[in-house]
N, C-alpha and C. Protein backbone atom coordinates (compact mmCIF):
# COMPACT_ATOMS: atom_id res chain seq x y z
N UNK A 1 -26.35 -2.99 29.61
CA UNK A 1 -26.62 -1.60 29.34
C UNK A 1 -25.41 -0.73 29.69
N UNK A 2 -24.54 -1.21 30.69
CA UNK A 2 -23.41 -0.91 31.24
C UNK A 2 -22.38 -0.24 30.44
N UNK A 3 -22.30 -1.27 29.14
CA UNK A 3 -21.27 -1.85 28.34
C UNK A 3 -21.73 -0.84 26.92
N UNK A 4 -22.71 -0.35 26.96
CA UNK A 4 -23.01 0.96 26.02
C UNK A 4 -22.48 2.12 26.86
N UNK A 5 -21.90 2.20 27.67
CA UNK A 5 -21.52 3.87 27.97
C UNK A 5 -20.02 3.63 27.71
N UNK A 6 -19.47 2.43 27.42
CA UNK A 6 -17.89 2.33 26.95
C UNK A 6 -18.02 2.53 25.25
N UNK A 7 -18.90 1.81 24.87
CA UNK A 7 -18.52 1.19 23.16
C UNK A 7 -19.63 2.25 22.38
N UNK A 8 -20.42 3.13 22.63
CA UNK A 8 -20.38 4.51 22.00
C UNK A 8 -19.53 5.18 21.70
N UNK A 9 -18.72 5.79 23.24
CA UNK A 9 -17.69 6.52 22.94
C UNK A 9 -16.53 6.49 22.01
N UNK A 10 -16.53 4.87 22.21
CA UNK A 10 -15.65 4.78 21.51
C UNK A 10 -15.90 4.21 19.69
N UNK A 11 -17.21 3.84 20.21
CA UNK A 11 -17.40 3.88 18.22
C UNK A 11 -17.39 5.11 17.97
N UNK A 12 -17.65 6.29 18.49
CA UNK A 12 -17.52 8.06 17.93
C UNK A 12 -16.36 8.38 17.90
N UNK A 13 -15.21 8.09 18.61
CA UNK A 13 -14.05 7.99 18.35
C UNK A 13 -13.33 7.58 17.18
N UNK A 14 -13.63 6.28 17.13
CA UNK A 14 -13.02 5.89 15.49
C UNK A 14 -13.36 6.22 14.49
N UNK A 15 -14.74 6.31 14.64
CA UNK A 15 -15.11 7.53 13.20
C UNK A 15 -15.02 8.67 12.98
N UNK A 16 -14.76 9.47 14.19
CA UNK A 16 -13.89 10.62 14.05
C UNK A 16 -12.42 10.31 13.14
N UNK A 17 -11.84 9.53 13.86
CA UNK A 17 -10.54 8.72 13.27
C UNK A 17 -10.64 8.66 11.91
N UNK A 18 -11.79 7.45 11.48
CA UNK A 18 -11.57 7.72 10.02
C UNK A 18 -11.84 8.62 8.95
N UNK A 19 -13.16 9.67 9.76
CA UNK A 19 -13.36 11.08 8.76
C UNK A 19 -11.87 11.51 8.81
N UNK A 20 -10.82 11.96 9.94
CA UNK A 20 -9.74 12.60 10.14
C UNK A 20 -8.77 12.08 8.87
N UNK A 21 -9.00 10.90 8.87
CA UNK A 21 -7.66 10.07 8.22
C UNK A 21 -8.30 10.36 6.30
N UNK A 22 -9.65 10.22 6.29
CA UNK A 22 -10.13 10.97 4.52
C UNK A 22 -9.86 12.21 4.61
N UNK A 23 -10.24 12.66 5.33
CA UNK A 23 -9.80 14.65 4.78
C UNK A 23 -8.32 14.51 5.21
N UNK A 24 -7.52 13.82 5.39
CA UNK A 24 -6.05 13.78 5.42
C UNK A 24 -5.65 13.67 4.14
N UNK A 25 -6.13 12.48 3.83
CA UNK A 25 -5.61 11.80 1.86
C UNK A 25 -6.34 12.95 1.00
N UNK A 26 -7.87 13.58 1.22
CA UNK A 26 -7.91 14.40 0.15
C UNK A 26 -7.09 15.39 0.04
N UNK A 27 -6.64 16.29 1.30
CA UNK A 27 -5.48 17.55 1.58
C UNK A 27 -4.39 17.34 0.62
N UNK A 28 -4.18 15.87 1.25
CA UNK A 28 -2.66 15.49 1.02
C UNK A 28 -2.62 15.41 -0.87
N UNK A 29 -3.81 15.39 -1.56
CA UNK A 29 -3.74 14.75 -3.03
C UNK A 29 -3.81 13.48 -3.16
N UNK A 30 -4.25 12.75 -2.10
CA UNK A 30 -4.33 10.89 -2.67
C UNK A 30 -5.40 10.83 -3.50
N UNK A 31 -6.44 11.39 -4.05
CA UNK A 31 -7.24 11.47 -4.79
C UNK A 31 -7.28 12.56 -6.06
N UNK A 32 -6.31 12.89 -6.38
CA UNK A 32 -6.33 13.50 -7.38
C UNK A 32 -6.00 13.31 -8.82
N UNK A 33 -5.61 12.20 -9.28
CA UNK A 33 -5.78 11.31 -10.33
C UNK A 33 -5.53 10.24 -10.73
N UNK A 34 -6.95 9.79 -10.02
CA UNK A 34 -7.21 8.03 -9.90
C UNK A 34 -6.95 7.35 -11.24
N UNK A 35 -7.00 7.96 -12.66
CA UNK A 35 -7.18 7.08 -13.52
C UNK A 35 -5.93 6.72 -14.43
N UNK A 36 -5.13 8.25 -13.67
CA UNK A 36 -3.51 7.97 -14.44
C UNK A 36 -2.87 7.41 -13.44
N UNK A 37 -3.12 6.86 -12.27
CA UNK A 37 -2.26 5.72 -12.01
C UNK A 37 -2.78 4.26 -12.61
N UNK A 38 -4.08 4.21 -12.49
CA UNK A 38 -4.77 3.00 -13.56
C UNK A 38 -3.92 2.92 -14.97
N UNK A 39 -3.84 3.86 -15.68
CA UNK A 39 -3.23 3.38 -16.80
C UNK A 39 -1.82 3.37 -16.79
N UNK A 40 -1.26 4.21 -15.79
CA UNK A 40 0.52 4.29 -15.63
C UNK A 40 1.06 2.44 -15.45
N UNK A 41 0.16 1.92 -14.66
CA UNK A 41 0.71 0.38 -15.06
C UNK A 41 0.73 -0.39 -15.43
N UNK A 42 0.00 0.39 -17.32
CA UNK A 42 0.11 -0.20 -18.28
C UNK A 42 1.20 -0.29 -19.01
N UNK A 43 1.55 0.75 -19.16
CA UNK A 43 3.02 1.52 -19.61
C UNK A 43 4.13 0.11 -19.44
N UNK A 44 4.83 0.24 -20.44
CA UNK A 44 6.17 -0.37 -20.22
C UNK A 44 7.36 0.39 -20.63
N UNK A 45 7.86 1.16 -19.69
CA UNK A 45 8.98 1.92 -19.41
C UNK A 45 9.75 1.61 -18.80
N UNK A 46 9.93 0.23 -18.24
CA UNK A 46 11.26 0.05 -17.83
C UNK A 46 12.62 -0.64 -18.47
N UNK A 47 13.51 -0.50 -18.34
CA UNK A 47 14.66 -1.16 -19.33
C UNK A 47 14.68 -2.52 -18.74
N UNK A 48 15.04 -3.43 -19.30
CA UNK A 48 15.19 -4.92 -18.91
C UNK A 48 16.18 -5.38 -17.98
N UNK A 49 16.34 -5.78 -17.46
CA UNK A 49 17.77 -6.16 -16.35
C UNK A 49 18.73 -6.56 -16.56
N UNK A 50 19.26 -6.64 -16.62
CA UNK A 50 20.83 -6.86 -16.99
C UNK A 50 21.05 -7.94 -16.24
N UNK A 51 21.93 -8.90 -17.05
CA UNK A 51 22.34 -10.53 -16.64
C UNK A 51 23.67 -10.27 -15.61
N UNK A 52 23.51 -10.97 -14.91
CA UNK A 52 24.91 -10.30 -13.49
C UNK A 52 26.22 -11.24 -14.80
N UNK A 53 27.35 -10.72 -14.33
CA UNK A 53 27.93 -10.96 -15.19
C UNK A 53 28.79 -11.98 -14.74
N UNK A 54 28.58 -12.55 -13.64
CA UNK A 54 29.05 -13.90 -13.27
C UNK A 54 28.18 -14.81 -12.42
N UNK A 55 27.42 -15.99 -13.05
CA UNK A 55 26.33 -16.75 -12.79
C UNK A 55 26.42 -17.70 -11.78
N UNK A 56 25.86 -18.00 -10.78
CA UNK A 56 25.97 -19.27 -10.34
C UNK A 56 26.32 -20.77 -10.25
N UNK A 57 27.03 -21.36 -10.07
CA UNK A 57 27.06 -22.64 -10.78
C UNK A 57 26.73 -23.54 -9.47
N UNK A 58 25.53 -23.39 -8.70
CA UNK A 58 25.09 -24.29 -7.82
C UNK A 58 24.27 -25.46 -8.63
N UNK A 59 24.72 -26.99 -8.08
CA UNK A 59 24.00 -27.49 -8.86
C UNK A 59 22.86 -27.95 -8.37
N UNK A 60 22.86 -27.16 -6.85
CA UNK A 60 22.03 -28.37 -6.14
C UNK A 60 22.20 -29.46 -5.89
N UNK A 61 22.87 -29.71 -5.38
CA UNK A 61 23.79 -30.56 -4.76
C UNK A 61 23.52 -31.02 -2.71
N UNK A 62 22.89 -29.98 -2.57
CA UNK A 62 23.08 -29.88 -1.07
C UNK A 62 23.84 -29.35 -0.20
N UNK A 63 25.10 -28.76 -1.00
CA UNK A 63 26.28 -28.44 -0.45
C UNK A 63 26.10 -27.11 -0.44
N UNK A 64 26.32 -26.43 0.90
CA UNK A 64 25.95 -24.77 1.23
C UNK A 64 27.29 -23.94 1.85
């Protein structure tokens, strides 16, 4: 019975914690448009990479 006057407090604590930490992300805009990041990584907008212009010639060998 002891061991409930520690682990209340402190379960009211962390859920303070995590209401604090949601009305943080809504303030902040982490929820303000869930569905265009869903489709933003559909998109293919990036340019392709470029080949380095001098390649490796390890053959695997073992030799480092």
């Amino acid at each position: 019975m002891s061991g409930l006057v520690f682990l209340i407090p402190i379960a009211l604590l962390m859920g303070l914690a995590g209401l604090a930490g949601f009305v943080w992300a809504v303030r902040a805009g982490q929820f303000d448009d869930p569905d265009g990041a869903a489709a933003r990584i559909l998109l293919d907008t990036d340019a392709p990479l470029q080949k380095p212009a001098i390649a490796r010639t390890n053959s695997g060998s073992g030799e480092s």
